[in-house]
N, C-alpha and C. Protein backbone atom coordinates (compact mmCIF):
# COMPACT_ATOMS: atom_id res chain seq x y z
N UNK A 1 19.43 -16.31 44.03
CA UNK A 1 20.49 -15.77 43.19
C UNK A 1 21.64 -15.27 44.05
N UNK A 2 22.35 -16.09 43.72
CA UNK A 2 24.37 -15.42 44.24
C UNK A 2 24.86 -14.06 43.93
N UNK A 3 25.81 -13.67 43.87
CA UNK A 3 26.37 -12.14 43.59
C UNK A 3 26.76 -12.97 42.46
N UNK A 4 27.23 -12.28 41.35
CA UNK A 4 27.54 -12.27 39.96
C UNK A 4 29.08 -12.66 39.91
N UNK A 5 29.44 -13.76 39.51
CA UNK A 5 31.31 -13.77 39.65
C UNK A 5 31.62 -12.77 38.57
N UNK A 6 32.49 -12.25 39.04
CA UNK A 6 33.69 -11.20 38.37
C UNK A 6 34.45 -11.88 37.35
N UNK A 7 34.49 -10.64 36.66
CA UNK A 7 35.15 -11.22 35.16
C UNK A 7 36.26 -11.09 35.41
N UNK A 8 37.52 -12.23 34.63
CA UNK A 8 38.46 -12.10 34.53
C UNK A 8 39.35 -11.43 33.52
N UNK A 9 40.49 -10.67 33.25
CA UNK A 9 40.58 -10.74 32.03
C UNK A 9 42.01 -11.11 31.81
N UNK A 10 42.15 -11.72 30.32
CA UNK A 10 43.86 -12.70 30.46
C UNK A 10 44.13 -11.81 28.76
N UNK A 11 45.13 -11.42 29.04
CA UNK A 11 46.14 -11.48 27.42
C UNK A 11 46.25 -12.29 26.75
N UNK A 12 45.98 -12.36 25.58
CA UNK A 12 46.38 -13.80 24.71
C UNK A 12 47.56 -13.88 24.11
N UNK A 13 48.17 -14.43 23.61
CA UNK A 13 49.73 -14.61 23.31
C UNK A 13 50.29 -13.54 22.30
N UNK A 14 48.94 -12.94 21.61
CA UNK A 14 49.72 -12.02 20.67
C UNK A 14 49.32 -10.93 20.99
N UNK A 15 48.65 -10.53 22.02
CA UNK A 15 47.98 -9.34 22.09
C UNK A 15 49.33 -8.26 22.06
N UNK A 16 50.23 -8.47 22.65
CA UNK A 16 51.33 -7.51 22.99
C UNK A 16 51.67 -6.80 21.51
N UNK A 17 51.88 -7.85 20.85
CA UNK A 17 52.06 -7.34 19.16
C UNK A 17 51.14 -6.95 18.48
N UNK A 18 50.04 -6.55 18.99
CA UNK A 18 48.54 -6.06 18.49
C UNK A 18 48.54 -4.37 18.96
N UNK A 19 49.21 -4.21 19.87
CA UNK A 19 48.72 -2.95 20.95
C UNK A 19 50.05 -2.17 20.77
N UNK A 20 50.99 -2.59 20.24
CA UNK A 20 52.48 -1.86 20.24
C UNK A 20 51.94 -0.86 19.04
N UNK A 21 50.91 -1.18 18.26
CA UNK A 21 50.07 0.02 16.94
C UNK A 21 49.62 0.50 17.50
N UNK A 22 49.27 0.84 18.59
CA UNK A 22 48.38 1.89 19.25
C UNK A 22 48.97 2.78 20.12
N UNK A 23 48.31 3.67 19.75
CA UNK A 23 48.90 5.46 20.49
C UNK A 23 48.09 5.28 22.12
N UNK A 24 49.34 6.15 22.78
CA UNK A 24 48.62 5.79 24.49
C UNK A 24 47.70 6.16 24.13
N UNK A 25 47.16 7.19 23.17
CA UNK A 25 45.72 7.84 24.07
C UNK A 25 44.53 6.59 23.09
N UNK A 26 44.77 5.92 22.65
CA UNK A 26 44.09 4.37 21.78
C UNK A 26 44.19 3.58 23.59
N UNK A 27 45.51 3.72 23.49
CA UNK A 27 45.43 2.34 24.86
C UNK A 27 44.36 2.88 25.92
N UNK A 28 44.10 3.96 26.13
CA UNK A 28 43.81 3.92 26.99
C UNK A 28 42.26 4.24 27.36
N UNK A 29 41.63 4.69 25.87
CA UNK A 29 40.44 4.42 25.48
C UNK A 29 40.18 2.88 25.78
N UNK A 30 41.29 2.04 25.09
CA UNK A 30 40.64 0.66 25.77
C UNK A 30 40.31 0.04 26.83
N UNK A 31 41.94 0.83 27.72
CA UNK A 31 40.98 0.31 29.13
C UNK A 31 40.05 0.81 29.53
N UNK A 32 39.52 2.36 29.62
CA UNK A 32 38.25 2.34 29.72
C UNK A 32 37.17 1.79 29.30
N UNK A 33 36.79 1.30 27.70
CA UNK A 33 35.91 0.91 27.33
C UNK A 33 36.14 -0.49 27.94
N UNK A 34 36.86 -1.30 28.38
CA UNK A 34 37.47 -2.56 28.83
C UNK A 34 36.40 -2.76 30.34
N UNK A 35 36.85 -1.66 30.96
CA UNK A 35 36.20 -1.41 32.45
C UNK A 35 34.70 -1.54 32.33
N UNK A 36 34.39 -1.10 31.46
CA UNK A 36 32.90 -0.81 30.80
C UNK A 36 32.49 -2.65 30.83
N UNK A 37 33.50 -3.02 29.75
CA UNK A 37 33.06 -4.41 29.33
C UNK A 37 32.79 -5.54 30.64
N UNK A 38 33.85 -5.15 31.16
CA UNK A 38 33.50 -6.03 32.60
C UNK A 38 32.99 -5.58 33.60
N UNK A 39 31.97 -4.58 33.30
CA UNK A 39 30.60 -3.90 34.47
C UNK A 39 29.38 -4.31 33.66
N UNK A 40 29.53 -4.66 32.64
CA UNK A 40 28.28 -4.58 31.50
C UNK A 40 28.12 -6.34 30.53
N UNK A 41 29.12 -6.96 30.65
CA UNK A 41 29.20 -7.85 29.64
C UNK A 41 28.05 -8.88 30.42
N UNK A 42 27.44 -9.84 29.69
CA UNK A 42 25.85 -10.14 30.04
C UNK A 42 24.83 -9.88 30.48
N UNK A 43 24.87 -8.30 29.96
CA UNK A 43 23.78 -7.46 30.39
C UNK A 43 23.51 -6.77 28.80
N UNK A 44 22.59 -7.44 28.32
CA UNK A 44 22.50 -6.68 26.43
C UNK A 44 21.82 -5.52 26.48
N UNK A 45 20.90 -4.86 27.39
CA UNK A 45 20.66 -3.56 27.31
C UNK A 45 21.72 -2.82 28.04
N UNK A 46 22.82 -3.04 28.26
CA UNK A 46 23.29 -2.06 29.13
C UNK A 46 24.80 -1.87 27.87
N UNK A 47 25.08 -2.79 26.61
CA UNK A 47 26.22 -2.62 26.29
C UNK A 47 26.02 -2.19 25.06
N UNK A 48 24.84 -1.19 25.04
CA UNK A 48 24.65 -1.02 23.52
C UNK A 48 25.52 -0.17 23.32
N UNK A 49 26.22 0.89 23.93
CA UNK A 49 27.32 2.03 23.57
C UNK A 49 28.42 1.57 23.58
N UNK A 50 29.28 0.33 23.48
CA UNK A 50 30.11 -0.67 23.35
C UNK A 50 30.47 -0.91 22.55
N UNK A 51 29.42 -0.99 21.21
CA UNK A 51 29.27 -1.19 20.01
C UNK A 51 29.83 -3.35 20.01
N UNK A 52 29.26 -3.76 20.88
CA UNK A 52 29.47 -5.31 21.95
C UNK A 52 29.08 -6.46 20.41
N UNK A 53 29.55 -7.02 19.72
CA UNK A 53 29.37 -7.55 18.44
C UNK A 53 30.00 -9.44 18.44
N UNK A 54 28.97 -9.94 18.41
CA UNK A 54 29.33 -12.03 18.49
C UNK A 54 29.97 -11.77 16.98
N UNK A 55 31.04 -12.65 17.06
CA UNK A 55 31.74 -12.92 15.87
C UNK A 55 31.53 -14.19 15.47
N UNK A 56 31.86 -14.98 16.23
CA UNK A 56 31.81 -16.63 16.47
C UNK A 56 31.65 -16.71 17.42
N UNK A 57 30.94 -18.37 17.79
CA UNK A 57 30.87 -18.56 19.27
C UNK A 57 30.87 -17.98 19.68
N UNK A 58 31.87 -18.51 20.84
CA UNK A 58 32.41 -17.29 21.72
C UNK A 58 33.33 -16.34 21.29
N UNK A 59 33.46 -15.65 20.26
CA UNK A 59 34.55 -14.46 20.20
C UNK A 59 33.58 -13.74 19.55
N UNK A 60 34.39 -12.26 20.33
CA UNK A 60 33.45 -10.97 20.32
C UNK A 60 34.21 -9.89 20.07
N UNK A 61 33.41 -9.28 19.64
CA UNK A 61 34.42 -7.77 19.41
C UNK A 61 33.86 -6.76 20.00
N UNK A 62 34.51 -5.92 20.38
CA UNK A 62 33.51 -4.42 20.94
C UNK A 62 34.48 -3.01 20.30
N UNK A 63 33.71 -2.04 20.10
CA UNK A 63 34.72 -0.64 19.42
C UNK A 63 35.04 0.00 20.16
N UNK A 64 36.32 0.92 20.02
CA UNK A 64 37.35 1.82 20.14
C UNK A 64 36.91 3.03 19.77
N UNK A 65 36.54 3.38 18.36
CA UNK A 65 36.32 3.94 17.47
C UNK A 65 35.50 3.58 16.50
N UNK A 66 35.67 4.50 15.37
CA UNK A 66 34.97 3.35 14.11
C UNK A 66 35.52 2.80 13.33
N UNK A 67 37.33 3.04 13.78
CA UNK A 67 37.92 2.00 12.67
C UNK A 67 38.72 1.25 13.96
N UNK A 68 38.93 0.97 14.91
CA UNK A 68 39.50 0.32 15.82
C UNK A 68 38.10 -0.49 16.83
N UNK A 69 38.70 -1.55 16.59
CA UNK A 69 38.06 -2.92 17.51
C UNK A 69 38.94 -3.72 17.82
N UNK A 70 38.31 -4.54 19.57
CA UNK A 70 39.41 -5.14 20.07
C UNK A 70 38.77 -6.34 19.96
N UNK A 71 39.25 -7.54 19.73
CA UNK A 71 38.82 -9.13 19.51
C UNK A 71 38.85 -9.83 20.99
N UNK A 72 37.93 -10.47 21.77
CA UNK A 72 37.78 -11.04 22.69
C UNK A 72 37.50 -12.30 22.72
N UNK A 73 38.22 -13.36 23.43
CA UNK A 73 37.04 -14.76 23.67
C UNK A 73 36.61 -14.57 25.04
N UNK A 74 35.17 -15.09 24.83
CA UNK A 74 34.28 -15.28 26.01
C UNK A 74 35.02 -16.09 26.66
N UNK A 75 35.56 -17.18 27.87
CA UNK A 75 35.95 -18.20 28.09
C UNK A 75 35.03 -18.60 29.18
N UNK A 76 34.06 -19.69 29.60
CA UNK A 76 33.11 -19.74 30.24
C UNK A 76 33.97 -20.42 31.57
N UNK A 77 33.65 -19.86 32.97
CA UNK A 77 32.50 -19.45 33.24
C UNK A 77 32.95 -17.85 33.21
N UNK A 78 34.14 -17.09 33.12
CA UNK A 78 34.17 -15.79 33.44
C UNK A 78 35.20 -15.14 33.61
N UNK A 79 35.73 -16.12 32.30
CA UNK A 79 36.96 -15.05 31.47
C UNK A 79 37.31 -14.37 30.22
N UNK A 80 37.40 -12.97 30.33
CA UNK A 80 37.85 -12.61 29.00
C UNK A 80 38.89 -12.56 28.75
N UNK A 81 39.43 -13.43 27.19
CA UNK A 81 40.62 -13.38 26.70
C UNK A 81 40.84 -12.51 25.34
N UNK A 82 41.61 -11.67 26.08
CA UNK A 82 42.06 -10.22 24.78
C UNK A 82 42.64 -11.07 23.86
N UNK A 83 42.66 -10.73 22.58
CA UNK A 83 43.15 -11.42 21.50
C UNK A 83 43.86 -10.41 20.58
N UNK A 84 42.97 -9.54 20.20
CA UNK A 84 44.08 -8.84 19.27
C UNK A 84 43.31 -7.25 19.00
N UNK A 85 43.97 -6.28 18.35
CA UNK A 85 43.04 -4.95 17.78
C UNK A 85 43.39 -4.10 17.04
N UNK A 86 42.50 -3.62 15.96
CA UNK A 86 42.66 -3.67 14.71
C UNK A 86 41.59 -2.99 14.28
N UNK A 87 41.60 -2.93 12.71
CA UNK A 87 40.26 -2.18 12.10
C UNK A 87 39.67 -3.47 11.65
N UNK A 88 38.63 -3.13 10.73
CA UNK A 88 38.01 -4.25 10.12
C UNK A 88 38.64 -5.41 9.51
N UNK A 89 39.32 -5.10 8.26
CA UNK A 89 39.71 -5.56 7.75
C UNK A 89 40.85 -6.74 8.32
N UNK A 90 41.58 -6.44 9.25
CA UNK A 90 42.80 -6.94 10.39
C UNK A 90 41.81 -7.98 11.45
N UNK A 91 41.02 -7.45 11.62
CA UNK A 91 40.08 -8.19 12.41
C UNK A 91 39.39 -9.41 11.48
N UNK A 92 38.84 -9.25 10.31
CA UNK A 92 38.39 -10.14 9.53
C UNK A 92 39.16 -10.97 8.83
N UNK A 93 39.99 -10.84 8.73
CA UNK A 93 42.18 -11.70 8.56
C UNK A 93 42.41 -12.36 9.59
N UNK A 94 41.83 -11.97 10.82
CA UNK A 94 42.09 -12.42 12.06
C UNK A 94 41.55 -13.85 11.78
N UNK A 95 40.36 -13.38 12.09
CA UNK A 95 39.12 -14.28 12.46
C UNK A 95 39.61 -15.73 11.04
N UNK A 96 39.57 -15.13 10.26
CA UNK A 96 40.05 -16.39 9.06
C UNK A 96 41.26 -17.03 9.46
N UNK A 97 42.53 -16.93 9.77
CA UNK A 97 43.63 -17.32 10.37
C UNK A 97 43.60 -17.97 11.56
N UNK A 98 42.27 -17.62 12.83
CA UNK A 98 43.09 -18.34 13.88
C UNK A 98 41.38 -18.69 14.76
N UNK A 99 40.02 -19.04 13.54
CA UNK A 99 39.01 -18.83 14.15
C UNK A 99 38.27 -19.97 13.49
């Protein structure tokens, strides 16, 4: 066994217009929980406080809060692509529109 490649992570085209709703102290819960995601992501006992959730395929969501979640694609071999973030409902609009 090799060392583990490092995750990447990329913006997706709308993320910018996803995150302009969020208060710094939102943004910045994300990057922490973000940091989290890429110390922990393919490790399922380690991301249970993540609240780490398969949507499709590869797109995933993990929580903020309990009404804020951020939408991710897996991209294999070891990139995450931010997509968008939102509450449920915004997220499940999402997923129908562009999934």
């Amino acid at each position: 066994m090799g060392q583990p490649r490092a995750l990447v992570v990329e913006l997706g085209s709308s993320w910018k217009r996803w995150v302009r709703n969020r208060s710094p102290l939102e943004l910045e819960e994300i990057n922490e929980r973000l940091l989290q995601l890429v110390d922990q992501f393919g490790k399922p006992h380690a991301h249970a406080g993540l609240g780490l959730r398969c949507l499709r395929e590869n797109a995933f969501e993990f929580r903020i809060s309990r009404d804020i979640r951020v939408v991710f694609l897996f991209l294999k071999p070891n990139r995450l692509h931010l997509m968008m973030t939102g509450n449920h409902n915004e997220v499940r609009a999402w997923l129908k529109q562009n999934l």
